[in-house]
PDB file of N, CA and C in Angstrom:
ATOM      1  N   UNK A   1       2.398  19.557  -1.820  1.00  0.00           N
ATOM      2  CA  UNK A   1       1.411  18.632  -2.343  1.00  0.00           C
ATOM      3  C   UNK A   1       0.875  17.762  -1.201  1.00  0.00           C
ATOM      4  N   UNK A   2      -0.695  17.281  -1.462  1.00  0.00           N
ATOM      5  CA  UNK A   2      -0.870  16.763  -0.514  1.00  0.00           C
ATOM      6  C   UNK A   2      -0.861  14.979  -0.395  1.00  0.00           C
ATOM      7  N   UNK A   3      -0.451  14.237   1.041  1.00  0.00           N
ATOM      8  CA  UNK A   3       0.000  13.306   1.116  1.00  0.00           C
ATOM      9  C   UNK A   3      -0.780  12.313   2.022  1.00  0.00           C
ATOM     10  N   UNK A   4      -0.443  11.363   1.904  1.00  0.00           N
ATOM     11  CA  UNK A   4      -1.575  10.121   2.561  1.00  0.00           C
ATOM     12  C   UNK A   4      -0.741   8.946   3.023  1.00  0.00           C
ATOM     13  N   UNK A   5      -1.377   8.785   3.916  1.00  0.00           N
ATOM     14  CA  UNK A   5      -0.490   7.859   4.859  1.00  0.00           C
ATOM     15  C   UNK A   5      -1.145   6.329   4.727  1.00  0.00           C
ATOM     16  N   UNK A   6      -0.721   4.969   4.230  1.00  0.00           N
ATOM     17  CA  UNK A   6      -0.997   3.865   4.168  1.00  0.00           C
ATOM     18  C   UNK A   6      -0.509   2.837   5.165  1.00  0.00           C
ATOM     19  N   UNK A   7      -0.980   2.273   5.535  1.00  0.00           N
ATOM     20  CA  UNK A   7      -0.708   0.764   6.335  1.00  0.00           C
ATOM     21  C   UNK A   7      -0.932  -0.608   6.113  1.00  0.00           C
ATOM     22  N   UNK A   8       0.042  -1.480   6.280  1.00  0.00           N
ATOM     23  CA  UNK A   8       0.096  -2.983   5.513  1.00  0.00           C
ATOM     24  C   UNK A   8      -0.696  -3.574   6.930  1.00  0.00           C
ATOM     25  N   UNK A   9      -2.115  -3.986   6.477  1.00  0.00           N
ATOM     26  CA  UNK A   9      -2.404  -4.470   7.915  1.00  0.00           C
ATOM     27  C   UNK A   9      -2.809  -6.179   7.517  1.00  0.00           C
ATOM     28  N   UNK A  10      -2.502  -6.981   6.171  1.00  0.00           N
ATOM     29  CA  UNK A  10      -2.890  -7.864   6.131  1.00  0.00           C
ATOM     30  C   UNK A  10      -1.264  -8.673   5.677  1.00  0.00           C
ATOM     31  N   UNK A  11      -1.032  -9.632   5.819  1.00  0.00           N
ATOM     32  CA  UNK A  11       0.041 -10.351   5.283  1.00  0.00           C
ATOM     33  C   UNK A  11       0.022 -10.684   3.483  1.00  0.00           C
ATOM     34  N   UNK A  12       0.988 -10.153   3.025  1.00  0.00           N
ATOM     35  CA  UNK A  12       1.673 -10.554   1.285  1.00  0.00           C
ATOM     36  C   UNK A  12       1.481 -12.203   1.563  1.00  0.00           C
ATOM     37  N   UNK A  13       1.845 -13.200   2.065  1.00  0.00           N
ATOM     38  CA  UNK A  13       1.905 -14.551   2.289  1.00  0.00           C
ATOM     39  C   UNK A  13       0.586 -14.847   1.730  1.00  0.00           C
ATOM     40  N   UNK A  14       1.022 -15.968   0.265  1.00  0.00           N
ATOM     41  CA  UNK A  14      -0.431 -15.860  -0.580  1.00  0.00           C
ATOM     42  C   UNK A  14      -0.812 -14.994  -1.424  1.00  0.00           C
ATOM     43  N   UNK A  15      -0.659 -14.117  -1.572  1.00  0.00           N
ATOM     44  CA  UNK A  15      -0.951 -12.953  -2.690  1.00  0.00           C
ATOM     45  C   UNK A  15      -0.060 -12.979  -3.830  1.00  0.00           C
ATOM     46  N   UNK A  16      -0.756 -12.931  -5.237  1.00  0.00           N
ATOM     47  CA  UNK A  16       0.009 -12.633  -6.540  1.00  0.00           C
ATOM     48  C   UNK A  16       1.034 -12.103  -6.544  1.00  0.00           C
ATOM     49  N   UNK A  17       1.554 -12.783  -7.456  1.00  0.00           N
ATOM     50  CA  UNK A  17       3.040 -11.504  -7.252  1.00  0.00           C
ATOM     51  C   UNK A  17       3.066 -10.162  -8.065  1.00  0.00           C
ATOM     52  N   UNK A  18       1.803  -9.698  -8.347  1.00  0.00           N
ATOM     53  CA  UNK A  18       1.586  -8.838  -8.796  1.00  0.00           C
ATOM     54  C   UNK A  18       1.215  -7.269  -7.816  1.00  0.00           C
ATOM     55  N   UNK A  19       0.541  -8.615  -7.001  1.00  0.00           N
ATOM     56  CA  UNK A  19       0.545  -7.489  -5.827  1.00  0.00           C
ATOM     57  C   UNK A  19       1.258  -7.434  -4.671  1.00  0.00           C
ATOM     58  N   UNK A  20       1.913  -8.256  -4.738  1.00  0.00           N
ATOM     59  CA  UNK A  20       3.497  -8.577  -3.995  1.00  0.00           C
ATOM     60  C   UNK A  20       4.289  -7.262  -4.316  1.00  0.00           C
ATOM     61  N   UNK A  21       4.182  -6.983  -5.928  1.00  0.00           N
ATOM     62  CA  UNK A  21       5.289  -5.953  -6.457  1.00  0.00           C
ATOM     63  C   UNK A  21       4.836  -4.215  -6.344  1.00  0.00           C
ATOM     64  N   UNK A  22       3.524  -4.490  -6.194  1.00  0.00           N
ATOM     65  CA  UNK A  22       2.819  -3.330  -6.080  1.00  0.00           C
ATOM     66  C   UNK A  22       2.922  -2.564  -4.334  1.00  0.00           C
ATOM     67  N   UNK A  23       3.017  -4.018  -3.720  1.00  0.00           N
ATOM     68  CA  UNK A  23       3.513  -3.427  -2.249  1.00  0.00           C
ATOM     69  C   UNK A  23       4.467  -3.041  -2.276  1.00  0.00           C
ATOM     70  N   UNK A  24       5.515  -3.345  -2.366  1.00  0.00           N
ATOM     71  CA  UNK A  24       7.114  -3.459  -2.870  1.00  0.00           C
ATOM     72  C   UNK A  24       6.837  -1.783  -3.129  1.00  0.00           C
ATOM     73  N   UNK A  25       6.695  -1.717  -4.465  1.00  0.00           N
ATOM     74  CA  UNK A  25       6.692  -0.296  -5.190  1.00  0.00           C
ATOM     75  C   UNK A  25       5.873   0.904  -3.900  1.00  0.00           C
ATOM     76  N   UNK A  26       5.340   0.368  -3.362  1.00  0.00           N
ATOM     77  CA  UNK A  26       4.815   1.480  -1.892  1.00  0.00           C
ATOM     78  C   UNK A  26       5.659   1.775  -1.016  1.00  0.00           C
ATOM     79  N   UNK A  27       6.445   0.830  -0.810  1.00  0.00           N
ATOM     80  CA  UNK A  27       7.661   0.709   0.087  1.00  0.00           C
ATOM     81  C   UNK A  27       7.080  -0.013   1.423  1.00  0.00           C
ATOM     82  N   UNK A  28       6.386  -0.934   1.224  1.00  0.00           N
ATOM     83  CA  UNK A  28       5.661  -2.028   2.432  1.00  0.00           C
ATOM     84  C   UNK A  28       5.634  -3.135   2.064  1.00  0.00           C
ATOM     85  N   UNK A  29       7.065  -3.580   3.192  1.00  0.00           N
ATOM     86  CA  UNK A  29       7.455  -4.608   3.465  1.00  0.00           C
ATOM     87  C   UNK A  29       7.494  -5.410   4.572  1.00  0.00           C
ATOM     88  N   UNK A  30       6.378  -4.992   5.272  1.00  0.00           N
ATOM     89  CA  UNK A  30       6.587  -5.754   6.289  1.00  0.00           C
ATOM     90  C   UNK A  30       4.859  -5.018   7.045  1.00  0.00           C
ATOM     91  N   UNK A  31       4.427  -6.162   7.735  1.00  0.00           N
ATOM     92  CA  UNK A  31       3.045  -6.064   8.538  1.00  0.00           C
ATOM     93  C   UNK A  31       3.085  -5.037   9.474  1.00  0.00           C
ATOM     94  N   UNK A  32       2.129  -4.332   9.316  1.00  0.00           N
ATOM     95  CA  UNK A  32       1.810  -2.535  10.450  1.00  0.00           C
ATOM     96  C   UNK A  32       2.942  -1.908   9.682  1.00  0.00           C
ATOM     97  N   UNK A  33       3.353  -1.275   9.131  1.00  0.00           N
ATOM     98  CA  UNK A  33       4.564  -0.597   8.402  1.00  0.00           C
ATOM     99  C   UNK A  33       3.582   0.545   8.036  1.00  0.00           C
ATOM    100  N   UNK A  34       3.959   2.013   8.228  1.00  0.00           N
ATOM    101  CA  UNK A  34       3.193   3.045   7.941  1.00  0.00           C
ATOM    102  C   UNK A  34       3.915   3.565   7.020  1.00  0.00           C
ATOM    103  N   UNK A  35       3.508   3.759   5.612  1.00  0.00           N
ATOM    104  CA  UNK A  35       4.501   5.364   4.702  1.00  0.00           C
ATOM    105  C   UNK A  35       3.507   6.091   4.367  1.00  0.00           C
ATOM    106  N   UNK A  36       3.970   6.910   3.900  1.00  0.00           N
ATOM    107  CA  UNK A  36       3.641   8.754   3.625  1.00  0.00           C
ATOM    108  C   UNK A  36       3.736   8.704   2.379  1.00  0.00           C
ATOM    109  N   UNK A  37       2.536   8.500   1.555  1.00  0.00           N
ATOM    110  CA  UNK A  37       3.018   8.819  -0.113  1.00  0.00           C
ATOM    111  C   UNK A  37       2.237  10.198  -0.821  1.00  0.00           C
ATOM    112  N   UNK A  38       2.718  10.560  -1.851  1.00  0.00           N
ATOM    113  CA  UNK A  38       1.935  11.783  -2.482  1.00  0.00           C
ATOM    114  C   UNK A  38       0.715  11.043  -3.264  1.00  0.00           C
ATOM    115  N   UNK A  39      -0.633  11.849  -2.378  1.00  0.00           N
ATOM    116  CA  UNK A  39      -1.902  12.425  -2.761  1.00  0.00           C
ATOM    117  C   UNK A  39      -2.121  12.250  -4.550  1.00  0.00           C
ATOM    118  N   UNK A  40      -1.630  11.139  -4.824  1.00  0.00           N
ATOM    119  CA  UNK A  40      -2.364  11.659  -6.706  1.00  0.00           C
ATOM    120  C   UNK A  40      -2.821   9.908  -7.247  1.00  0.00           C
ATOM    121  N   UNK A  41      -3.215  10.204  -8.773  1.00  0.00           N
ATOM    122  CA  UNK A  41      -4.405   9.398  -8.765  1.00  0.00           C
ATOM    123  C   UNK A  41      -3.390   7.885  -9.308  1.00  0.00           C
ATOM    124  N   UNK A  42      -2.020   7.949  -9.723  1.00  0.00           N
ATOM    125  CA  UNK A  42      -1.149   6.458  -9.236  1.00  0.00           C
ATOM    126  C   UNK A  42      -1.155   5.872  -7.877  1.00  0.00           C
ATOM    127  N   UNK A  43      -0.967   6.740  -7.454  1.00  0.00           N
ATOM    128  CA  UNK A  43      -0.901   6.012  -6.032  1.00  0.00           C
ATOM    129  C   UNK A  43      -2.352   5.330  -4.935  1.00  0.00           C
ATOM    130  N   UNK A  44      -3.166   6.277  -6.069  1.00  0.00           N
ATOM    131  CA  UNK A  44      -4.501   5.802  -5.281  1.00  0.00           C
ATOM    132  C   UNK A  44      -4.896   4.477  -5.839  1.00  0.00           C
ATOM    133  N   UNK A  45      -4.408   4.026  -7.106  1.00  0.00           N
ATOM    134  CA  UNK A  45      -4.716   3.296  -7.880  1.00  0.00           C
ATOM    135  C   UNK A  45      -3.445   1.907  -7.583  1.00  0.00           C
ATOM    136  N   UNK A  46      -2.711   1.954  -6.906  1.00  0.00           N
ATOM    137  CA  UNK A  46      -2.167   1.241  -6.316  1.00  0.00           C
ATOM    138  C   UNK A  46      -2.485   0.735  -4.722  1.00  0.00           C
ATOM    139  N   UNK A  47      -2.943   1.788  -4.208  1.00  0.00           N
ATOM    140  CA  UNK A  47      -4.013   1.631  -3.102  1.00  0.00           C
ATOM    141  C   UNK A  47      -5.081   0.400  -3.785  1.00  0.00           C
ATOM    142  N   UNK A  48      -5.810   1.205  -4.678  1.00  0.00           N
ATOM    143  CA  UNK A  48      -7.264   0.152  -4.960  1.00  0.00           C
ATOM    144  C   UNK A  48      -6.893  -1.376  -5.237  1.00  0.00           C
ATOM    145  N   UNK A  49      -5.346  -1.626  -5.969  1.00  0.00           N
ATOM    146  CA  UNK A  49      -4.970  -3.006  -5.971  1.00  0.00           C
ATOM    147  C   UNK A  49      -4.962  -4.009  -5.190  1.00  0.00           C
ATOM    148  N   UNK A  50      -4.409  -3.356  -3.974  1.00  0.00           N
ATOM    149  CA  UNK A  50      -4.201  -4.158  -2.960  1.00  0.00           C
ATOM    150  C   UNK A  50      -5.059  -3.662  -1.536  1.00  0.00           C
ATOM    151  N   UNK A  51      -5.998  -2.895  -1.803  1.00  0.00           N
ATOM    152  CA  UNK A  51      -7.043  -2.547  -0.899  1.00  0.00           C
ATOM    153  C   UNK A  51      -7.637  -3.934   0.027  1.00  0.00           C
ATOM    154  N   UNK A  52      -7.463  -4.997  -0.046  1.00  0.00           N
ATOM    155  CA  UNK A  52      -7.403  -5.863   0.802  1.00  0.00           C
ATOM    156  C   UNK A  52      -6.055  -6.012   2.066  1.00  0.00           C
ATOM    157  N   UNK A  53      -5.410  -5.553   1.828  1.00  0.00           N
ATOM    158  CA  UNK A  53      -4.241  -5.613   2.361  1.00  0.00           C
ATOM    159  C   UNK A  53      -3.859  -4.628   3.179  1.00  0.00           C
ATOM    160  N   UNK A  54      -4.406  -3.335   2.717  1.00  0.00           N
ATOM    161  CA  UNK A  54      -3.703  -2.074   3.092  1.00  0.00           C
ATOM    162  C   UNK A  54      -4.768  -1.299   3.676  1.00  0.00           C
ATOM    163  N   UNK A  55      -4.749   0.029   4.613  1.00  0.00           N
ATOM    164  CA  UNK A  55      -5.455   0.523   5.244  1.00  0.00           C
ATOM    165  C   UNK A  55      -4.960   2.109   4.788  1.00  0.00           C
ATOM    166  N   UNK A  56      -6.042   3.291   4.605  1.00  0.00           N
ATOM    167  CA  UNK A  56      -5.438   4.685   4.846  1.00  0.00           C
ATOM    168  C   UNK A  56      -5.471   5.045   6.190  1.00  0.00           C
ATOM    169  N   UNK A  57      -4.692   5.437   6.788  1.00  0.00           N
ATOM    170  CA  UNK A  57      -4.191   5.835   8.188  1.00  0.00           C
ATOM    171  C   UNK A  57      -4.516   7.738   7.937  1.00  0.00           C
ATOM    172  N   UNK A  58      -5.769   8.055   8.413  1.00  0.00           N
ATOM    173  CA  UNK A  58      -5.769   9.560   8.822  1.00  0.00           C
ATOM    174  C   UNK A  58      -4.485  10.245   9.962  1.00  0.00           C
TER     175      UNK A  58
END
């Protein structure tokens, strides 16, 4: 399956804790932190939450 790589390039400090938990649930915890998640339309949609925060890394 195919997979996509995300990056925390803005600081949680200040942000809801909604999207505090939504980072959390990505497994980014910490600023520049790269993971590898599976390609489908939860995860993109957790992307779009916190799309201020986060970057897709080609």
């Amino acid at each position: 399956m195919a997979t996509i790589k995300v990056k925390q390039v803005k600081s949680r400090i200040g942000a809801p804790k909604d999207q505090k938990r939504t980072l959390d649930a990505m497994g980014l915890t910490k600023m520049n932190r790269v993971v590898e998640l599976q390609d489908n339309d939860c995860v993109r949609g957790q992307i779009r939450k916190v799309r201020h925060l986060v970057t897709v890394v080609e």
